[in-house]
N, C-alpha and C. Protein backbone atom coordinates (compact mmCIF):
# COMPACT_ATOMS: atom_id res chain seq x y z
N UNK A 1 -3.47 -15.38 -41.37
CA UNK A 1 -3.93 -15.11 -40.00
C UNK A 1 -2.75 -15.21 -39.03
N UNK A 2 -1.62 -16.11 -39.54
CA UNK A 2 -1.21 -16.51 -38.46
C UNK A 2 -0.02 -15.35 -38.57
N UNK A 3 0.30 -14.93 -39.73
CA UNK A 3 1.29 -13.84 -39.76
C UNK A 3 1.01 -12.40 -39.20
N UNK A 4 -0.48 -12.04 -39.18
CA UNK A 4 -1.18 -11.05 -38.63
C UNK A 4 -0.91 -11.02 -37.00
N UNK A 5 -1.34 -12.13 -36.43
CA UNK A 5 -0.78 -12.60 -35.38
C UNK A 5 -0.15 -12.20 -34.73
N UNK A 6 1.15 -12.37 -35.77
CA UNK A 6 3.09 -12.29 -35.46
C UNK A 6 3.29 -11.03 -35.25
N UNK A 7 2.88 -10.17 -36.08
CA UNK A 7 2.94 -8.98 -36.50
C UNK A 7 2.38 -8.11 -35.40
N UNK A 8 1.18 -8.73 -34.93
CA UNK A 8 0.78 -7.39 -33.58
C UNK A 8 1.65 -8.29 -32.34
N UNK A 9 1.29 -9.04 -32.15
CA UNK A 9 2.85 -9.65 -31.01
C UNK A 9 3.64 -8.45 -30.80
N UNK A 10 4.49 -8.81 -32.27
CA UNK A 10 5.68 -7.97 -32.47
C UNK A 10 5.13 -6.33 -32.46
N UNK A 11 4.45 -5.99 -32.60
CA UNK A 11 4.09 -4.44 -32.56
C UNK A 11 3.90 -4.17 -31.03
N UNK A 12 3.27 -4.71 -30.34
CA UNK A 12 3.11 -4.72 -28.87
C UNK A 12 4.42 -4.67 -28.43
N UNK A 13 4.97 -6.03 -28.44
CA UNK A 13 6.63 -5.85 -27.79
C UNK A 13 6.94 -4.38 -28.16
N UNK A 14 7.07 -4.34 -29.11
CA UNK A 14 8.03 -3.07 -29.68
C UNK A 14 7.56 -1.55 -29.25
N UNK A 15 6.21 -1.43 -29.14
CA UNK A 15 5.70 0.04 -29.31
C UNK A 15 5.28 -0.27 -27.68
N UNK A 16 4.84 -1.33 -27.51
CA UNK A 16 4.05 -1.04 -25.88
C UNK A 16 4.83 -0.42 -24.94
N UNK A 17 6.06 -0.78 -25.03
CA UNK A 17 6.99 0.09 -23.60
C UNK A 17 7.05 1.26 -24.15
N UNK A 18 7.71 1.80 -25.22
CA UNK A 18 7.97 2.90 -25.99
C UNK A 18 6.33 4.09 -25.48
N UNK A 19 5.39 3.50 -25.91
CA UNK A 19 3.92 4.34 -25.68
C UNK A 19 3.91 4.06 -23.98
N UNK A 20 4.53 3.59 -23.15
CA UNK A 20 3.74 3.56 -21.66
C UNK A 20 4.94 4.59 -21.36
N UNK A 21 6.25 4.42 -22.01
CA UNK A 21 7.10 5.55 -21.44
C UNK A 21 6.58 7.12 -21.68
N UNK A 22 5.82 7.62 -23.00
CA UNK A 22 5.62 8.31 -23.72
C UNK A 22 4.52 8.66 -23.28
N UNK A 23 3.19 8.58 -22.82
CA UNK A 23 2.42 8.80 -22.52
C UNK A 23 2.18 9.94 -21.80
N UNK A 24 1.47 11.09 -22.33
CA UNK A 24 1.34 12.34 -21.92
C UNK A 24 1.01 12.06 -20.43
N UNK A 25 1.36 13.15 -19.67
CA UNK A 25 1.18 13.15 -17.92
C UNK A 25 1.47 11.84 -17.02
N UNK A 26 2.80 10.84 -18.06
CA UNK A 26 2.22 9.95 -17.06
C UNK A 26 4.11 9.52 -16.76
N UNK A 27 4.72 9.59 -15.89
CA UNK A 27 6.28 9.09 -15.77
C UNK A 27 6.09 7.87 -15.34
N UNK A 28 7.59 7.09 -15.52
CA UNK A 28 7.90 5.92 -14.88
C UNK A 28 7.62 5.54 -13.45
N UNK A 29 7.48 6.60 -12.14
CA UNK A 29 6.95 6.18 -11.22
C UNK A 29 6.00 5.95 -11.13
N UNK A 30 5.19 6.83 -12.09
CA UNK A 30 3.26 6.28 -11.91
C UNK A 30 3.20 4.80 -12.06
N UNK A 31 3.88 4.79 -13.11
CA UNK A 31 3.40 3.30 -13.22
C UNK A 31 4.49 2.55 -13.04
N UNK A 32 5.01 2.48 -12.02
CA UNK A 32 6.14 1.72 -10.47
C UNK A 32 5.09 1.15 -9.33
N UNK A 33 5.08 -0.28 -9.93
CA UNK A 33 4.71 -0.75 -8.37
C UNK A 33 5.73 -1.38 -7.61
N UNK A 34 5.37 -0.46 -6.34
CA UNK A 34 6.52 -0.79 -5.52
C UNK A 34 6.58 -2.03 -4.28
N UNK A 35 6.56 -2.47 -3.45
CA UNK A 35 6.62 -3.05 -2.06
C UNK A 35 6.56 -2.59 -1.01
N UNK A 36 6.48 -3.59 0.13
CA UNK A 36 6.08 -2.40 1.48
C UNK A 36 7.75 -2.81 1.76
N UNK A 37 8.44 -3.91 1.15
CA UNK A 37 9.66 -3.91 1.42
C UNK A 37 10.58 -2.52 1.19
N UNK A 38 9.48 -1.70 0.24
CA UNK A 38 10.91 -0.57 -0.34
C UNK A 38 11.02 0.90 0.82
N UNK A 39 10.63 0.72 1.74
CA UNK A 39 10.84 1.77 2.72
C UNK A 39 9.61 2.86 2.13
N UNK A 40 8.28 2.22 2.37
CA UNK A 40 7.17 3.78 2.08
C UNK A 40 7.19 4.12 2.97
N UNK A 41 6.77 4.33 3.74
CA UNK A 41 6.63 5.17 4.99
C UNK A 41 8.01 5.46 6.04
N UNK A 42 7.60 6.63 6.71
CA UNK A 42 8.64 7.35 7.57
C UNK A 42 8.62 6.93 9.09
N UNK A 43 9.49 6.60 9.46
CA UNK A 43 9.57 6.66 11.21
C UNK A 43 8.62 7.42 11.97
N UNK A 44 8.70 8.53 11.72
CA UNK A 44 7.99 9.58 12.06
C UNK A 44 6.48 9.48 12.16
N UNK A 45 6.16 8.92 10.98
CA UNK A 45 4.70 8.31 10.10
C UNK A 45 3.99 7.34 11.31
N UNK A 46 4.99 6.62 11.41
CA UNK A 46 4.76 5.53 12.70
C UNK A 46 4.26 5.71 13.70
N UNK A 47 5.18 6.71 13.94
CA UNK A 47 5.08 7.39 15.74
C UNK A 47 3.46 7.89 15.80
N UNK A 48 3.42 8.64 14.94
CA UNK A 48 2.03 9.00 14.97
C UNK A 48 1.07 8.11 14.19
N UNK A 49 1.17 7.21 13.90
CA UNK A 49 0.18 5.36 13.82
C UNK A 49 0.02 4.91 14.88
N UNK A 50 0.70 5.33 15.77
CA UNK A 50 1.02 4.08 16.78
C UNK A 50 -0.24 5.03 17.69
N UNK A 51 0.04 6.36 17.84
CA UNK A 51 -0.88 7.45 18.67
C UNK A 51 -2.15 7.27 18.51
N UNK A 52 -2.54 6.86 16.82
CA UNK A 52 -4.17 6.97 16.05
C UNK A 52 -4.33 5.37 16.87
N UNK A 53 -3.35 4.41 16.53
CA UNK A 53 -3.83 3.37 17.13
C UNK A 53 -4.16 3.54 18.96
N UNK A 54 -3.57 3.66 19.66
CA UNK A 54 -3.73 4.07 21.02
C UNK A 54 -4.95 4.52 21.22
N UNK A 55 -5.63 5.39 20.43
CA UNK A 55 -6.49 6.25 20.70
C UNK A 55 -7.97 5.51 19.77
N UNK A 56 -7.61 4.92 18.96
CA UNK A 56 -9.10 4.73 18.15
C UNK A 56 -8.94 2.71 18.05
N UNK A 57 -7.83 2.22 18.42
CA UNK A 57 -8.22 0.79 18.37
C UNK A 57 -8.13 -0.09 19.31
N UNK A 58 -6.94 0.70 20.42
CA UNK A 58 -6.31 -0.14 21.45
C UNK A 58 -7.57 -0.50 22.59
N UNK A 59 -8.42 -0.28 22.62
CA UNK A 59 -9.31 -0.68 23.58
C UNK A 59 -10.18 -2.54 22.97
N UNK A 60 -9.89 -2.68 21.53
CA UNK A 60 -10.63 -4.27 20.77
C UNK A 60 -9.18 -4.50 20.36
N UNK A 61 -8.29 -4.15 20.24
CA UNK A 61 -6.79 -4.76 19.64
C UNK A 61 -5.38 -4.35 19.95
N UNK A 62 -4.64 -5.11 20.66
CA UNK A 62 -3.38 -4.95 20.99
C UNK A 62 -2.65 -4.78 20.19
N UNK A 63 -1.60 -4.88 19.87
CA UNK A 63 -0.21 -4.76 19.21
C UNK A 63 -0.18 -6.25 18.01
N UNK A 64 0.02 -6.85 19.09
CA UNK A 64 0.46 -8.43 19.03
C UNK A 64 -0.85 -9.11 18.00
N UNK A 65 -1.99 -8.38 17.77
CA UNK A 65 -3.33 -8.66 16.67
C UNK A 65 -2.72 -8.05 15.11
N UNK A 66 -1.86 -6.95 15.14
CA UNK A 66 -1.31 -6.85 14.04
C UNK A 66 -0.01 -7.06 13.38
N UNK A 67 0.11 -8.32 14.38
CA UNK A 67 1.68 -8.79 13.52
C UNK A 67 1.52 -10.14 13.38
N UNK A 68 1.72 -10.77 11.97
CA UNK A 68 2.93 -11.75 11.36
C UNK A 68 0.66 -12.39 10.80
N UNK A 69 0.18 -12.86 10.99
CA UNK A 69 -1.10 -13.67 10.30
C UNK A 69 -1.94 -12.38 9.78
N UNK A 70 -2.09 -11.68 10.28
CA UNK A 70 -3.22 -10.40 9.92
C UNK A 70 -2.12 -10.08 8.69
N UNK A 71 -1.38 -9.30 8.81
CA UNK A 71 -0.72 -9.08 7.42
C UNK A 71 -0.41 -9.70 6.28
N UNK A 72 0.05 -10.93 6.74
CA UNK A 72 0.34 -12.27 5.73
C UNK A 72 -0.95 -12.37 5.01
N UNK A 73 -1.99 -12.54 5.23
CA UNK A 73 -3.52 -12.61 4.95
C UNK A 73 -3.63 -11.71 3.97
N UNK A 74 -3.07 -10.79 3.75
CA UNK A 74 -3.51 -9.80 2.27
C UNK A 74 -1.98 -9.99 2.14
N UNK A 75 -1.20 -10.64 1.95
CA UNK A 75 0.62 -10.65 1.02
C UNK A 75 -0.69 -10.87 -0.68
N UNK A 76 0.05 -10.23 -1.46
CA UNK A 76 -0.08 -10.37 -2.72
C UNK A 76 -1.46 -9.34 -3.10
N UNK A 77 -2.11 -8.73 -2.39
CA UNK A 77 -2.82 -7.71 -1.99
C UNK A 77 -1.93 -6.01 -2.25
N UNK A 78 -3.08 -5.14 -2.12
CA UNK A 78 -2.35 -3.58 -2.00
C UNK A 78 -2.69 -2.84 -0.76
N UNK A 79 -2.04 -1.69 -0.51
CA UNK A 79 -2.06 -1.39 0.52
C UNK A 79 -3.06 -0.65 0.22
N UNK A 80 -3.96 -0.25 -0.72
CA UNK A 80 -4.92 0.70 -1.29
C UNK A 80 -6.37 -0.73 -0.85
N UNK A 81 -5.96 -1.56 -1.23
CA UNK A 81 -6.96 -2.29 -0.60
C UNK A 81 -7.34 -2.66 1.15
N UNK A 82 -6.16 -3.24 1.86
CA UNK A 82 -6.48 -2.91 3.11
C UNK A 82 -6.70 -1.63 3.32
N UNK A 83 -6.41 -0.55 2.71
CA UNK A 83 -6.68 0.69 4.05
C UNK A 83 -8.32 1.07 3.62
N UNK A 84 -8.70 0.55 2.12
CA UNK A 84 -9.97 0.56 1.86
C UNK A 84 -10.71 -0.44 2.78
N UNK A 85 -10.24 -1.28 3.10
CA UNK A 85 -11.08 -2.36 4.31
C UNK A 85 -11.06 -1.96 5.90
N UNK A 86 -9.79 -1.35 6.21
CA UNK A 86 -9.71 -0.79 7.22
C UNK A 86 -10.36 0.08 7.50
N UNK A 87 -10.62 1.36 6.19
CA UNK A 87 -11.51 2.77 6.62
C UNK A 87 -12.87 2.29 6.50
N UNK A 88 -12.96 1.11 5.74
CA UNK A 88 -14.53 1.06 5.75
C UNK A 88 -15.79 -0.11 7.05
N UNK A 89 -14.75 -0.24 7.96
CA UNK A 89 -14.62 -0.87 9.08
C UNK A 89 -14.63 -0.84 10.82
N UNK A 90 -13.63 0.41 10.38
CA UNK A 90 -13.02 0.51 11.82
C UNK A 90 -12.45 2.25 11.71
N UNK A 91 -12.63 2.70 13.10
CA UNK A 91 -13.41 1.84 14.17
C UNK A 91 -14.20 0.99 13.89
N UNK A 92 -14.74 0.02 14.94
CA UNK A 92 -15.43 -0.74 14.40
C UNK A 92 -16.57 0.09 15.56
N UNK A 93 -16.62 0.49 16.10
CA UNK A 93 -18.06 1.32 16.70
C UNK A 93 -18.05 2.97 15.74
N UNK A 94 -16.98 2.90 15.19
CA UNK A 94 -17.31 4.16 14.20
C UNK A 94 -16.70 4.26 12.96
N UNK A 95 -17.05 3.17 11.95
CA UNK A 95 -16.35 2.98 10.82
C UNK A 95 -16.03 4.23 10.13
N UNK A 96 -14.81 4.33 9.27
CA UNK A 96 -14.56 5.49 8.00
C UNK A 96 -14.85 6.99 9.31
N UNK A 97 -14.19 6.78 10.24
CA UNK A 97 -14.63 8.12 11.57
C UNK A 97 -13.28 8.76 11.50
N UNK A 98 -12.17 8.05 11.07
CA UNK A 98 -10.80 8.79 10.67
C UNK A 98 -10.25 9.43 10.08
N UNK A 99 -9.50 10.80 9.20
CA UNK A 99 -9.44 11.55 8.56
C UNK A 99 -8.36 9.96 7.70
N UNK A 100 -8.29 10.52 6.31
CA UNK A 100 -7.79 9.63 5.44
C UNK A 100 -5.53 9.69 5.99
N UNK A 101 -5.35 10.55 6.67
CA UNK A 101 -3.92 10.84 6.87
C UNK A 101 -3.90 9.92 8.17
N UNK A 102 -4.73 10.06 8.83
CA UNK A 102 -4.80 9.47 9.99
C UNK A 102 -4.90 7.42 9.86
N UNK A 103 -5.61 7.15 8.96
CA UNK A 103 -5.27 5.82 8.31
C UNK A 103 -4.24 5.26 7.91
N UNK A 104 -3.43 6.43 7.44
CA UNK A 104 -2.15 6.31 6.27
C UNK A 104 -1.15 5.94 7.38
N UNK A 105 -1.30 7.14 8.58
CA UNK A 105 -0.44 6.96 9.74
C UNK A 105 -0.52 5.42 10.52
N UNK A 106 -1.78 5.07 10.72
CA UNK A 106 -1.95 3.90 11.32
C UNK A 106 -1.34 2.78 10.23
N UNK A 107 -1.42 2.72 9.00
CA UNK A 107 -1.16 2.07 8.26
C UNK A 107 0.64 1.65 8.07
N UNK A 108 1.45 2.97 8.65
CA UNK A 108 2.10 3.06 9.11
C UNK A 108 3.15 2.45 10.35
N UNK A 109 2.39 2.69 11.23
CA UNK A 109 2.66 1.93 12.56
C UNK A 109 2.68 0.28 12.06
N UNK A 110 1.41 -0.20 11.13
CA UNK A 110 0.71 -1.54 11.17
C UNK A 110 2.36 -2.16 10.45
N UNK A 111 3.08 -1.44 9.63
CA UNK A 111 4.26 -1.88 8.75
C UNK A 111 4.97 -2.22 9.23
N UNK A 112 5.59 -1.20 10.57
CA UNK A 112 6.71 -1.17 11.61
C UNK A 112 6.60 -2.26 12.20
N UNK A 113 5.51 -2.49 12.67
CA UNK A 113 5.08 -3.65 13.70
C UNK A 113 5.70 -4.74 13.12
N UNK A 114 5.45 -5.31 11.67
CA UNK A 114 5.76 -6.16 10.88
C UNK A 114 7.34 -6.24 10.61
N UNK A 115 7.98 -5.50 10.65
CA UNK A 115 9.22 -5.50 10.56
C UNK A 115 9.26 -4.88 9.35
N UNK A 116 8.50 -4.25 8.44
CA UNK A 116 8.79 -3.51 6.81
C UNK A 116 9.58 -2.29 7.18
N UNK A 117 10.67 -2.09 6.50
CA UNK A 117 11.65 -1.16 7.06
C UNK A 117 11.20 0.28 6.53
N UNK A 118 11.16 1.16 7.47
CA UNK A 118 10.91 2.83 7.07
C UNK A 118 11.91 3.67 6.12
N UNK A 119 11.42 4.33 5.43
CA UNK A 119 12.05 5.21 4.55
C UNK A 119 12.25 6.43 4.62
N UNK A 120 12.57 7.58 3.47
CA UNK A 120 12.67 8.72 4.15
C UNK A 120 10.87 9.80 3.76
N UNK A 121 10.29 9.28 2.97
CA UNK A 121 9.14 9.79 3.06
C UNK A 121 7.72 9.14 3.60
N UNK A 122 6.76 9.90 3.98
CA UNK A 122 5.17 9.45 4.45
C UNK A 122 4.50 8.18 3.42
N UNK A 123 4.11 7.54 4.09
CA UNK A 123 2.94 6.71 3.31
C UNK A 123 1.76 7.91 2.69
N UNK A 124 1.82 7.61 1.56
CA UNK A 124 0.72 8.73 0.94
C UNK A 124 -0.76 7.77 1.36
N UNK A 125 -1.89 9.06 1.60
CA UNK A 125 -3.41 8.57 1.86
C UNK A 125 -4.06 8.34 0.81
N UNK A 126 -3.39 8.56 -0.49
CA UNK A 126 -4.62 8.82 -1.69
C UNK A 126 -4.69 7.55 -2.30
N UNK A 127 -5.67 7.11 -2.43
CA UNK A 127 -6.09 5.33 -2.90
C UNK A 127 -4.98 5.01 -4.34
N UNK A 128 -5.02 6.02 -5.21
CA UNK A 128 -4.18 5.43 -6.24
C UNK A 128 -2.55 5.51 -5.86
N UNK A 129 -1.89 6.00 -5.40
CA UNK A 129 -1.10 5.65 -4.25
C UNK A 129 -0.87 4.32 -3.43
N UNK A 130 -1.32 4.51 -3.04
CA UNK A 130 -1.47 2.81 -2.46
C UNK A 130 -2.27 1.86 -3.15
N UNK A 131 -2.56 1.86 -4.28
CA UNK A 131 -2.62 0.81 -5.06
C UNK A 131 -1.79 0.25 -5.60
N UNK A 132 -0.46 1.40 -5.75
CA UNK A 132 0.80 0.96 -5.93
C UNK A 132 1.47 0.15 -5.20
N UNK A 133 1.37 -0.34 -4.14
CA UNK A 133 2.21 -0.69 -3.20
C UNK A 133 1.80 -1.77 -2.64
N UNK A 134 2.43 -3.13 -2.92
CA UNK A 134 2.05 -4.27 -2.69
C UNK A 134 2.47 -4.79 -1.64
N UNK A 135 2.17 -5.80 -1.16
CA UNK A 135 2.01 -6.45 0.30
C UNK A 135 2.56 -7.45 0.24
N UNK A 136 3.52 -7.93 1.00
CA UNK A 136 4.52 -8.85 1.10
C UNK A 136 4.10 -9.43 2.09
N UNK A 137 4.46 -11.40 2.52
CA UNK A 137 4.64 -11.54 4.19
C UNK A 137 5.80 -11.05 4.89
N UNK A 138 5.36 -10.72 5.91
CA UNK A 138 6.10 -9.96 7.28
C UNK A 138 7.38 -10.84 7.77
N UNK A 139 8.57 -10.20 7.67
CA UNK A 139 9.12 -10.45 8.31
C UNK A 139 9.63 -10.59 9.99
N UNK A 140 8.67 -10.47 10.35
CA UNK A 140 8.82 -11.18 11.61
C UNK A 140 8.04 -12.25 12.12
């Protein structure tokens, strides 16, 4: 039994990376989880977060509501999970009332605020996407 054991151990070590590299349709970034430290989102991305926010939150939440405790509060969390709590929420007089890009954007802005540094591409909207992408506390 106990050599049986040993033996799939050792088969796992050995074949498991080999088969996750190998795996039809699937590359090394799919299965890359990344950080909000690694620059997801764009400057640009922001600018227009900051607009969706202006327009759909700034009347129940300032600026200063989404920095340094609100974020810290999901560290070790995904960003596929807050924006699933966020769209299914808020507005909060018109929950899930936002197109899914329009989240991504706000989601966006919510990073900047935090001090997570921008990169050269968009925060993607699509849930498995941001399931990738884990949540750190804020540097500021």
């Amino acid at each position: 039994m106990r050599n049986l054991i040993r033996s799939l151990l050792v088969t796992l070590l050995l074949v498991g990376p080999i088969a996750a590299i190998t795996l039809p349709g699937t590359s090394a970034q799919d299965l890359e989880v990344r950080s909000v430290n690694d620059g997801v989102y764009s400057e640009k991305q922001a600018k227009r977060g900051k607009r969706v926010q202006r327009r759909a939150c700034f009347r129940c939440h300032i600026d200063d509501f989404y920095k340094g405790s609100l974020i810290d509060s999901w560290a070790g969390n995904t960003l596929g999970a807050l924006m699933t709590h966020i769209a299914n929420t808020m507005p909060q007089d018109r929950p899930s009332s936002l197109k899914p890009r329009q989240y991504a954007d706000f989601m966006a802005y919510l990073l900047q605020l935090n001090g997570f540094p921008a990169g050269a591409e968009d925060l993607p909207s699509d849930d498995s996407a941001l399931a990738k992408i884990r949540i750190e506390r804020s540097k500021k």
